[in-house]
Protein backbone atom coordinates (compact mmCIF):
# COMPACT_ATOMS: atom_id res chain seq x y z
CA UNK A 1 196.18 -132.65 -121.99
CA UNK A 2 194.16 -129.54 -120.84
CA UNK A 3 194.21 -126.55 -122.04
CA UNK A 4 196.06 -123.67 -120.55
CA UNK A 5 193.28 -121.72 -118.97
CA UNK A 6 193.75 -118.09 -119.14
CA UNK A 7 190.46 -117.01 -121.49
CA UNK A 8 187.05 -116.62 -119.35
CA UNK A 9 184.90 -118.39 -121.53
CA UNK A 10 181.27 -117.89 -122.47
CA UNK A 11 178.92 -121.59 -122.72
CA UNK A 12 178.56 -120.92 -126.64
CA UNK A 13 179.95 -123.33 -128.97
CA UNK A 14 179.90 -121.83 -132.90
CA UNK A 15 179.75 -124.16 -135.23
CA UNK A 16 178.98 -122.18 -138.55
CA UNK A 17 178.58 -118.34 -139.62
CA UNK A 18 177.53 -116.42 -142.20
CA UNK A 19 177.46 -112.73 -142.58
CA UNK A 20 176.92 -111.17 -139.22
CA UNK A 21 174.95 -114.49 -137.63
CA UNK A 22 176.70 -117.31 -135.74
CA UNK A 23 175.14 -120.90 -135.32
CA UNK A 24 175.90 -122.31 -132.08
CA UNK A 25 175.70 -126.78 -131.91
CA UNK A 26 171.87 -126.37 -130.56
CA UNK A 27 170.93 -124.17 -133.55
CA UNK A 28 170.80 -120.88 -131.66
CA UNK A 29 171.40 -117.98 -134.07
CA UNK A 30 173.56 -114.88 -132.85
CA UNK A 31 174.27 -111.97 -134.10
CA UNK A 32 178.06 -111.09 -133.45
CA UNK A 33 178.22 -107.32 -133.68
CA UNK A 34 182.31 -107.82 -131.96
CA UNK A 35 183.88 -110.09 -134.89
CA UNK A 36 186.78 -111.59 -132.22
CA UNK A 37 187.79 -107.68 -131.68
CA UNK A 38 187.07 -106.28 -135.31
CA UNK A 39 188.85 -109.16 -137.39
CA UNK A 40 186.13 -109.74 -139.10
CA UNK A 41 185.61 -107.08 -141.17
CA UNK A 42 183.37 -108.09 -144.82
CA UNK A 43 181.45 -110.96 -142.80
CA UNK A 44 181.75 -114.47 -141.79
CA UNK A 45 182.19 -117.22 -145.19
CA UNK A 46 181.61 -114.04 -147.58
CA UNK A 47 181.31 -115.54 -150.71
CA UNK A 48 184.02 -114.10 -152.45
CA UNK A 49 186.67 -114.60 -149.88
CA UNK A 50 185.57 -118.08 -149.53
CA UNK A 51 185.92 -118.69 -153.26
CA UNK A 52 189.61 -116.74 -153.78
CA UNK A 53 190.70 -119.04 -150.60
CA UNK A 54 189.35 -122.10 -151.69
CA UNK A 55 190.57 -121.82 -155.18
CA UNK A 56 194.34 -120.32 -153.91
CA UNK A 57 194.02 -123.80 -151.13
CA UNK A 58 193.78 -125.65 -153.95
CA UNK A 59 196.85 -124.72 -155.80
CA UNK A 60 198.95 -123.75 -152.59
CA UNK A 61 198.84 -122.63 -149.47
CA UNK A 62 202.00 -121.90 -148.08
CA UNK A 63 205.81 -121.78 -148.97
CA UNK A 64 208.89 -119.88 -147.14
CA UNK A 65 209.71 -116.23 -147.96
CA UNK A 66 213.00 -117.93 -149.75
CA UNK A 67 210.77 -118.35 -152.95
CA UNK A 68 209.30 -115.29 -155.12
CA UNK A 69 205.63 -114.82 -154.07
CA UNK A 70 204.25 -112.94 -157.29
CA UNK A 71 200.57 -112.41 -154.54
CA UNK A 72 203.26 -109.98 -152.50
CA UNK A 73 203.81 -107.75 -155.02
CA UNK A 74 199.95 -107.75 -156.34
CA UNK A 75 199.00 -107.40 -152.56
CA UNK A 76 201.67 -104.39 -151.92
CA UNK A 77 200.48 -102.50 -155.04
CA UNK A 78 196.74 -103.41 -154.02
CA UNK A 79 196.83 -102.31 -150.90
CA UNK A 80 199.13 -99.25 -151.57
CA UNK A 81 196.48 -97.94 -153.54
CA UNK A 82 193.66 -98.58 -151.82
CA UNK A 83 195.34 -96.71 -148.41
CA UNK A 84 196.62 -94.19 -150.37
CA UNK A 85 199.86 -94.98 -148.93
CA UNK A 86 202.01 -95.87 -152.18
CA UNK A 87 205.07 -94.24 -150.73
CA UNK A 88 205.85 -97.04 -148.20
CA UNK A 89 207.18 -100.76 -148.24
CA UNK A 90 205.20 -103.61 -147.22
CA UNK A 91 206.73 -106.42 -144.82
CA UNK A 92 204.20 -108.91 -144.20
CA UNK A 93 203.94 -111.14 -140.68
CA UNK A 94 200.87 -113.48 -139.15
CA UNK A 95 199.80 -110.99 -136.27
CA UNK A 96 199.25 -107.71 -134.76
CA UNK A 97 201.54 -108.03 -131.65
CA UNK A 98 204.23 -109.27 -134.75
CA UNK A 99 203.73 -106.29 -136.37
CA UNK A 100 204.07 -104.11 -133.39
CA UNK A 101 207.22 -105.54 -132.37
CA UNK A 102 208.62 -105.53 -135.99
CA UNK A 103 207.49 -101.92 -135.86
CA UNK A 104 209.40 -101.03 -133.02
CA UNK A 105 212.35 -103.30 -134.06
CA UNK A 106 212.85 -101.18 -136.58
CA UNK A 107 212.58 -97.78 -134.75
CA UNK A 108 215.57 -98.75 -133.18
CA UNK A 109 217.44 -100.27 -135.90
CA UNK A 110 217.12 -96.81 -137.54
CA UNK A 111 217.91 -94.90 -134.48
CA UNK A 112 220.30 -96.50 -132.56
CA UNK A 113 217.94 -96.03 -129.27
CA UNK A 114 215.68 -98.67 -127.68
CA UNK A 115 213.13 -96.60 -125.48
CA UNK A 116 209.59 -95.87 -126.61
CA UNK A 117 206.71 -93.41 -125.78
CA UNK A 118 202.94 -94.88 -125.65
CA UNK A 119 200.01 -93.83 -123.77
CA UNK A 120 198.03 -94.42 -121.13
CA UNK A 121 195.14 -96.76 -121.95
CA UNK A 122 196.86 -97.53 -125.40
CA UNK A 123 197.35 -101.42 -126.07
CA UNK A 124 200.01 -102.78 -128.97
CA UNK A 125 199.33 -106.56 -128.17
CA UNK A 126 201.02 -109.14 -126.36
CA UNK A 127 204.71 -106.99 -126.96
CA UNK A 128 207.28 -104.69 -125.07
CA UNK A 129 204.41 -101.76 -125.19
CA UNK A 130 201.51 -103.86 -124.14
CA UNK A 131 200.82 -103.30 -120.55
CA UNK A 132 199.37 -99.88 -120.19
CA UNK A 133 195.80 -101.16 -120.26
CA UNK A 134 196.67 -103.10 -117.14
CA UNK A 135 197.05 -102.71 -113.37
CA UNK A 136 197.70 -106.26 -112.68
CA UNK A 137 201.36 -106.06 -111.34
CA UNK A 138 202.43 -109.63 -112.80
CA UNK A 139 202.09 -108.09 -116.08
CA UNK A 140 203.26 -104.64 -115.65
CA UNK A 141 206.34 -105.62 -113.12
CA UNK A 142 208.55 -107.36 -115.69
CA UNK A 143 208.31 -104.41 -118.78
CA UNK A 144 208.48 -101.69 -115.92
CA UNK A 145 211.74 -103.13 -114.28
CA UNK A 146 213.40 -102.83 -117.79
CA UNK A 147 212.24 -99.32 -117.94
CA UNK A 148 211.76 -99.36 -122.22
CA UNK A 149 208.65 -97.57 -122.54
CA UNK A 150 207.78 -94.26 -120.96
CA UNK A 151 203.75 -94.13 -121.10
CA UNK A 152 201.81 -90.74 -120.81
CA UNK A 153 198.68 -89.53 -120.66
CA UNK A 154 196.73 -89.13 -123.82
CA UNK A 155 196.40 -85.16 -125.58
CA UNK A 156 198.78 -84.55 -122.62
CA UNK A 157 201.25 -81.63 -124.86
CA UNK A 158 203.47 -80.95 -121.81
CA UNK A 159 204.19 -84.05 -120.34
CA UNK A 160 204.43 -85.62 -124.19
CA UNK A 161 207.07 -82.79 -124.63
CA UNK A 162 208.98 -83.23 -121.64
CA UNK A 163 209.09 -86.79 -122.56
CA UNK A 164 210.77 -86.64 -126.14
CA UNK A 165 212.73 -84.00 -124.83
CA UNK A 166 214.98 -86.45 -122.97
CA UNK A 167 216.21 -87.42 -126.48
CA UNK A 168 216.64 -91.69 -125.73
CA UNK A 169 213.84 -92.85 -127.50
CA UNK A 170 213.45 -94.56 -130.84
CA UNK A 171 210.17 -94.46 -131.09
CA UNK A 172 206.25 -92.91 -130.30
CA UNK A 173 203.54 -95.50 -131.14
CA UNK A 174 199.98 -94.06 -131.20
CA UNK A 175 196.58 -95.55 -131.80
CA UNK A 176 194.22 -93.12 -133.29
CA UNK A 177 191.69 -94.87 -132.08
CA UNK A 178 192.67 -96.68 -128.23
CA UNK A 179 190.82 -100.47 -129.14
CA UNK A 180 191.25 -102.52 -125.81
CA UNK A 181 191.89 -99.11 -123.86
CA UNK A 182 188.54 -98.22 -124.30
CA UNK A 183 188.39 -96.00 -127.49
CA UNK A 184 189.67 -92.53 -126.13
CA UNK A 185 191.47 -90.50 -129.53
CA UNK A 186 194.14 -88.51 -129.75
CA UNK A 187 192.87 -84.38 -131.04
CA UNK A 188 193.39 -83.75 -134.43
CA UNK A 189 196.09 -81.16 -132.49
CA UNK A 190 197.82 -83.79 -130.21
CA UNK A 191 198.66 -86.02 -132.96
CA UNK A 192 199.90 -83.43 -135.03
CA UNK A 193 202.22 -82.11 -132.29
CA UNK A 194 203.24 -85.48 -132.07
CA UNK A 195 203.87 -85.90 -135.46
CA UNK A 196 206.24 -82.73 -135.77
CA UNK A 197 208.00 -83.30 -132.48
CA UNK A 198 208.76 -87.07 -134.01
CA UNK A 199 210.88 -84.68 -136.84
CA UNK A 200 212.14 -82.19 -134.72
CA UNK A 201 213.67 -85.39 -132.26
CA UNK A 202 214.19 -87.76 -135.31
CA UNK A 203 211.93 -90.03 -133.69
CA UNK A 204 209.89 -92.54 -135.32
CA UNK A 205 206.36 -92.08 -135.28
CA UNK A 206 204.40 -95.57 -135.30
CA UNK A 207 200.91 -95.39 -136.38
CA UNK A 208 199.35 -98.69 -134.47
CA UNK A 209 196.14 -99.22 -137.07
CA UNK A 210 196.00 -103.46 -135.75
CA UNK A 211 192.50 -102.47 -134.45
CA UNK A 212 191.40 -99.37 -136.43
CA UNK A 213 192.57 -100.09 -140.28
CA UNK A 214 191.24 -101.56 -143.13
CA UNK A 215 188.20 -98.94 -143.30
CA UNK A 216 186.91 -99.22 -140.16
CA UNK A 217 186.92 -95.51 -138.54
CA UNK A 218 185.15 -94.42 -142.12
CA UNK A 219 188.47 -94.07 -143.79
CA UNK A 220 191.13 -96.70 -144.52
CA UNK A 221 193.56 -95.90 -142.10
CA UNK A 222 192.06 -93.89 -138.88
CA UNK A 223 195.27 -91.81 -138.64
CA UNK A 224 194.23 -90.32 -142.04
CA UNK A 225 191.18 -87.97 -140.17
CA UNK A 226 194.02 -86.30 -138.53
CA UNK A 227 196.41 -85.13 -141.67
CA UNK A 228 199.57 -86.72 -140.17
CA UNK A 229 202.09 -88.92 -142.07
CA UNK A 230 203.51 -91.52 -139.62
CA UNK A 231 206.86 -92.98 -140.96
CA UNK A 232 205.71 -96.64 -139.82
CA UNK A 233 202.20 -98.65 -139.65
CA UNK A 234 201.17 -101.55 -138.32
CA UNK A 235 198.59 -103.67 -139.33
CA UNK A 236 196.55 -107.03 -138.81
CA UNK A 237 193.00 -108.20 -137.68
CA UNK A 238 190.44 -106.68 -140.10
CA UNK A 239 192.85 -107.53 -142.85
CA UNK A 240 192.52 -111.40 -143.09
CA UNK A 241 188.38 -111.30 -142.10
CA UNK A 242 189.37 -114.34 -139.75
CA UNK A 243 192.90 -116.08 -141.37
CA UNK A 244 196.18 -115.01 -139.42
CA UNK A 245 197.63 -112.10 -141.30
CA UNK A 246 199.18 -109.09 -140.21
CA UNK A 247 202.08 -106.52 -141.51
CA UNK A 248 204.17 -103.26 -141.17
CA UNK A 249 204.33 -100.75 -143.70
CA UNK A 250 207.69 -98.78 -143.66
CA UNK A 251 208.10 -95.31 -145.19
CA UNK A 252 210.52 -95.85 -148.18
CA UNK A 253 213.31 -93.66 -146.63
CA UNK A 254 214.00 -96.96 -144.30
CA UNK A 255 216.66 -99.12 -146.52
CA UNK A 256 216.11 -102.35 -145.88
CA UNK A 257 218.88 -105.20 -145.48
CA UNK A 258 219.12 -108.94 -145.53
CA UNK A 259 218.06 -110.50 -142.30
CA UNK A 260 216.57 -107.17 -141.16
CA UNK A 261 213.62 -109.02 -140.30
CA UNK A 262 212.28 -112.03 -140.25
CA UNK A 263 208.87 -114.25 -140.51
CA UNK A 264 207.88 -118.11 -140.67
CA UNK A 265 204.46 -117.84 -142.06
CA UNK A 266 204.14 -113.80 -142.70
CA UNK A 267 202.91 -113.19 -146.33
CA UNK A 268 202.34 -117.02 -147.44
CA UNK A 269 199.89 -117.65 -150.21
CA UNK A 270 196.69 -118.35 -148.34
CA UNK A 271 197.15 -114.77 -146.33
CA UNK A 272 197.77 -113.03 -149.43
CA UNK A 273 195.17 -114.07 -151.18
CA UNK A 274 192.79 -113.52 -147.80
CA UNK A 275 194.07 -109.66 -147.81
CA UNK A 276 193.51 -109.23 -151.26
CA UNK A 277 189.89 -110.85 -150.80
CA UNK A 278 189.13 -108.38 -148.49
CA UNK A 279 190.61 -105.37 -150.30
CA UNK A 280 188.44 -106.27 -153.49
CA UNK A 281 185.23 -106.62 -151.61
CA UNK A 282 185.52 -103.01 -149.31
CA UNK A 283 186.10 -101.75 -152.75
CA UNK A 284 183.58 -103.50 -154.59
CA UNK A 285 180.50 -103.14 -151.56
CA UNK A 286 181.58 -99.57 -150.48
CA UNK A 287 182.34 -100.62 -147.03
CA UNK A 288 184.17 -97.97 -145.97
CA UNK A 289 181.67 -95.42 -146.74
CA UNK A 290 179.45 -97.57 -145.54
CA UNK A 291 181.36 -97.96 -142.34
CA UNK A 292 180.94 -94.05 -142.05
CA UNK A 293 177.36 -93.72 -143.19
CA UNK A 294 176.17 -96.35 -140.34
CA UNK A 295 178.73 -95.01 -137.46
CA UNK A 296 176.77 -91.88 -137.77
CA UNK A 297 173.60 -93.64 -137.71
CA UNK A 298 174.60 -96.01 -134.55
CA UNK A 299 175.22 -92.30 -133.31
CA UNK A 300 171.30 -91.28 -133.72
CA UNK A 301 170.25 -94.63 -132.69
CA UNK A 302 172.13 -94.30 -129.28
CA UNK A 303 169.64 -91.39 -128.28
CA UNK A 304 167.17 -93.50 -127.75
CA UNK A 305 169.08 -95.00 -124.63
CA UNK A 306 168.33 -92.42 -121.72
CA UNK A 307 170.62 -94.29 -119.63
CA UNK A 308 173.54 -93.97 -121.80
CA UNK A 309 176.56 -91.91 -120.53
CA UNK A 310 178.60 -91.15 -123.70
CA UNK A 311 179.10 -92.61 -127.34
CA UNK A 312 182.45 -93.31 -127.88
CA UNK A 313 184.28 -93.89 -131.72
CA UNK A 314 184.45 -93.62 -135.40
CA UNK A 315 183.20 -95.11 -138.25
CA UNK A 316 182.69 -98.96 -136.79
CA UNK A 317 185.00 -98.70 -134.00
CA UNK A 318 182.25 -97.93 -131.39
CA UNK A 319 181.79 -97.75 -127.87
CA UNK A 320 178.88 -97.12 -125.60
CA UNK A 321 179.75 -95.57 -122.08
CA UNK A 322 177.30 -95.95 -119.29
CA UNK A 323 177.87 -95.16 -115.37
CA UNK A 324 177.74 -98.84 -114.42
CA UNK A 325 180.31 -102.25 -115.20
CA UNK A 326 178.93 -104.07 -118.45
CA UNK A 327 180.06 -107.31 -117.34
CA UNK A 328 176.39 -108.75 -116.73
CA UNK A 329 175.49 -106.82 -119.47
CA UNK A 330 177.54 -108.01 -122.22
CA UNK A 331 176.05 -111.77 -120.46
CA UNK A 332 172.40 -111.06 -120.85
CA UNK A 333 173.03 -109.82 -124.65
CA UNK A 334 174.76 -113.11 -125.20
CA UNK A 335 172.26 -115.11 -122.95
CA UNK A 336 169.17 -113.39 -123.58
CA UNK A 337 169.01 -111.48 -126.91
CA UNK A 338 171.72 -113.83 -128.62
CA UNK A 339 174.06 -111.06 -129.36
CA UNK A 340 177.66 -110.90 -128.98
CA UNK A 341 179.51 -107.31 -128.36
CA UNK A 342 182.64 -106.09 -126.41
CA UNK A 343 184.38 -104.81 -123.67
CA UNK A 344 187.69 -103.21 -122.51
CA UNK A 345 189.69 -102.15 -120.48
CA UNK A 346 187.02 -99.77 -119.02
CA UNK A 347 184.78 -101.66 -117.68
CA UNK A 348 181.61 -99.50 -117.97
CA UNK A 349 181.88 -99.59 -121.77
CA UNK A 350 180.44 -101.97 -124.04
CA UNK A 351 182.31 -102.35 -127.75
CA UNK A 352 180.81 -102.52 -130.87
CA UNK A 353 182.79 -103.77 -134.07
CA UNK A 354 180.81 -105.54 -136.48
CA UNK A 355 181.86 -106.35 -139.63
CA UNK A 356 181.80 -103.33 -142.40
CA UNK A 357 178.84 -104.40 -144.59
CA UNK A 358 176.32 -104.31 -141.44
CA UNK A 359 173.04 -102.75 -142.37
CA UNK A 360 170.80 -100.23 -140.89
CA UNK A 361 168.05 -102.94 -140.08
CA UNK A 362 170.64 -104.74 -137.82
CA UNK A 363 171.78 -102.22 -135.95
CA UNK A 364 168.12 -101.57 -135.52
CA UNK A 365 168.26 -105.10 -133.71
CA UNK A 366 170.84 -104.54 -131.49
CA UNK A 367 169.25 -101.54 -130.06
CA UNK A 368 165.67 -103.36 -129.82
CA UNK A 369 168.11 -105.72 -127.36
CA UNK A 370 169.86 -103.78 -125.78
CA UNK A 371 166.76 -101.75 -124.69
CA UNK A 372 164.97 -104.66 -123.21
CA UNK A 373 168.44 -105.45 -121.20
CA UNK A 374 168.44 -101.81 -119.97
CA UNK A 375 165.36 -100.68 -119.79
């Protein structure tokens, strides 16, 4: 049988990792500063997450959501905690496009209405809000005929208010931090309109953190540098460091009922445990200060690049913005300095999303090769 073939694929084959370096089968080292779009956020086989998941394996891996899960509980508290957000429930799935739609399943549940506000350049996965990174009219056709999401330009006040003025929409979902779009942010005033014109319309604001939680803008959640409170957020990659996880934390003024929602593998053993791995070591390493300490350094690194348009980010959620397509760039990093990195869905930026514990001297290495690419 061959495979369905819809993934452009580089001629690297991994075959181990550790920390920030990949093996490939020849024995070529690489250093992956792009972690499969920020999943991996504490490193490739860190120790302790390799330990609590091969000692959890061991016992169990997975059983149905008919069972108590005692690691549910530990992981809600944990991770309520850590976020700061212990005034919201936690409903555990296996992805971020799960987690979106659950999100926006439950806008409407609580609303009665079914249309949604995004953005331009925003992304929410493979779901009924994921085409606005797209002009390909294959993808966009089908969602666009329905007419369920109304998407606006970003910081855009009057055309946002105009918008949730028409009064037929469940719900506004909002990256703080646009991953796949390209890494344009909402102003610390835009989302804060947003935010009160959610209450003023009794419209659910959905904070879409898939790309941007887990510590990687330099705080836990990215929403959190803009003193909102969004009533739902979704979250995934970063959170397993590489095993399927994802979830949806719902204000606790949602009441939830039986066969409100629904999940095969959300929340089994082996994704709990891989969560609360990764919780335990940003805590224990510092990574999220970290993650702030060394965005502001990649910052005064990027000076050094006269050809460089614009930095783009927070934290470890960085972009670099030149005047040219980065296509045949991101190829010569890969083929030539041995470095994987990003792009998105503008074209003339190249993504950087390493994991969390990166250190000074290796961002010092992915300048040194990116200079003798560009210069």
């Amino acid at each position: 049988m061959k495979l369905f073939d819809v993934y452009p694929l580089y001629d690297v084959t991994p075959v181990s990792a550790k920390g920030i370096e990949v093996m490939d089968e020849n024995g070529q080292p690489y250093l992956d500063f792009y972690g499969g779009h920020a999943v991996i956020s504490i490193g490739h086989s860190h120790p302790h997450y390799v330990k609590r998941m091969t000692e959890q394996l061991e016992k169990m891996a997975f059983y149905s959501n008919s069972i108590k899960n005692p690691l549910q509980v530990e992981l809600g508290s944990k991770l309520g905690s850590a976020s700061d957000c212990e005034g919201y429930q936690l409903f555990m799935c296996s992805s971020g496009a799960e987690a979106n739609e659950n999100a926006l399943k439950m806008a409407s549940f609580h609303t009665g209405k079914s249309k949604v506000i995004a953005f331009k350049n925003s992304f929410h996965g493979r779901t009924s809000a994921a085409v606005a990174t797209t002009d390909n009219p294959k993808i966009n056709a089908p969602l666009n005929k329905q007419q369920l999401v109304d998407f606006i330009p970003l910081n855009d006040f009057s055309a946002f208010e105009r918008t949730i003025e028409q009064r037929t929409h469940c719900a506004v979902i909002l990256e703080a931090i646009q991953g796949v779009g390209g890494l344009d942010e909402p102003t610390t005033e835009f989302y804060q309109f947003v935010s009160e014109k959610c209450k003023d319309h009794s419209v659910i604001l959905i904070a879409d953190e898939v790309q941007s939680g887990f510590g990687r803008s330099g705080k836990f959640f990215a929403f959190q540098h803009h003193g909102v409170q969004p009533d739902i957020i979704s979250i995934a990659k970063g959170m397993g460091n590489g095993f399927p996880v994802g979830g949806v934390l719902i204000r606790d003024t949602f009441k939830p009922w039986f066969g409100q929602l629904g999940t095969t593998f959300g929340g089994n053993h082996l994704a709990c445990v891989a969560t609360l791995s990764v919780l335990e070591v940003l805590e224990q390493e510092n990574l999220i200060e970290n993650a702030k300490e060394l965005g502001c350094y990649f910052h005064e690194k990027a000076t050094e690049i006269p050809v460089l348009k614009k930095v783009k980010g927070r934290g470890l959620m960085l972009g670099l913005e030149f005047d040219f397509e980065v296509a045949q760039l991101r190829k010569d990093l890969i083929y030539h300095q041995h470095m994987f990195t990003g792009g998105s869905a503008n074209k003339k930026l190249l993504r950087f999303l390493p994991a969390l514990n990166i250190t000074k001297t290796q961002i010092d290495l992915f300048f040194e090769g990116l200079k003798k690419e560009l210069l």
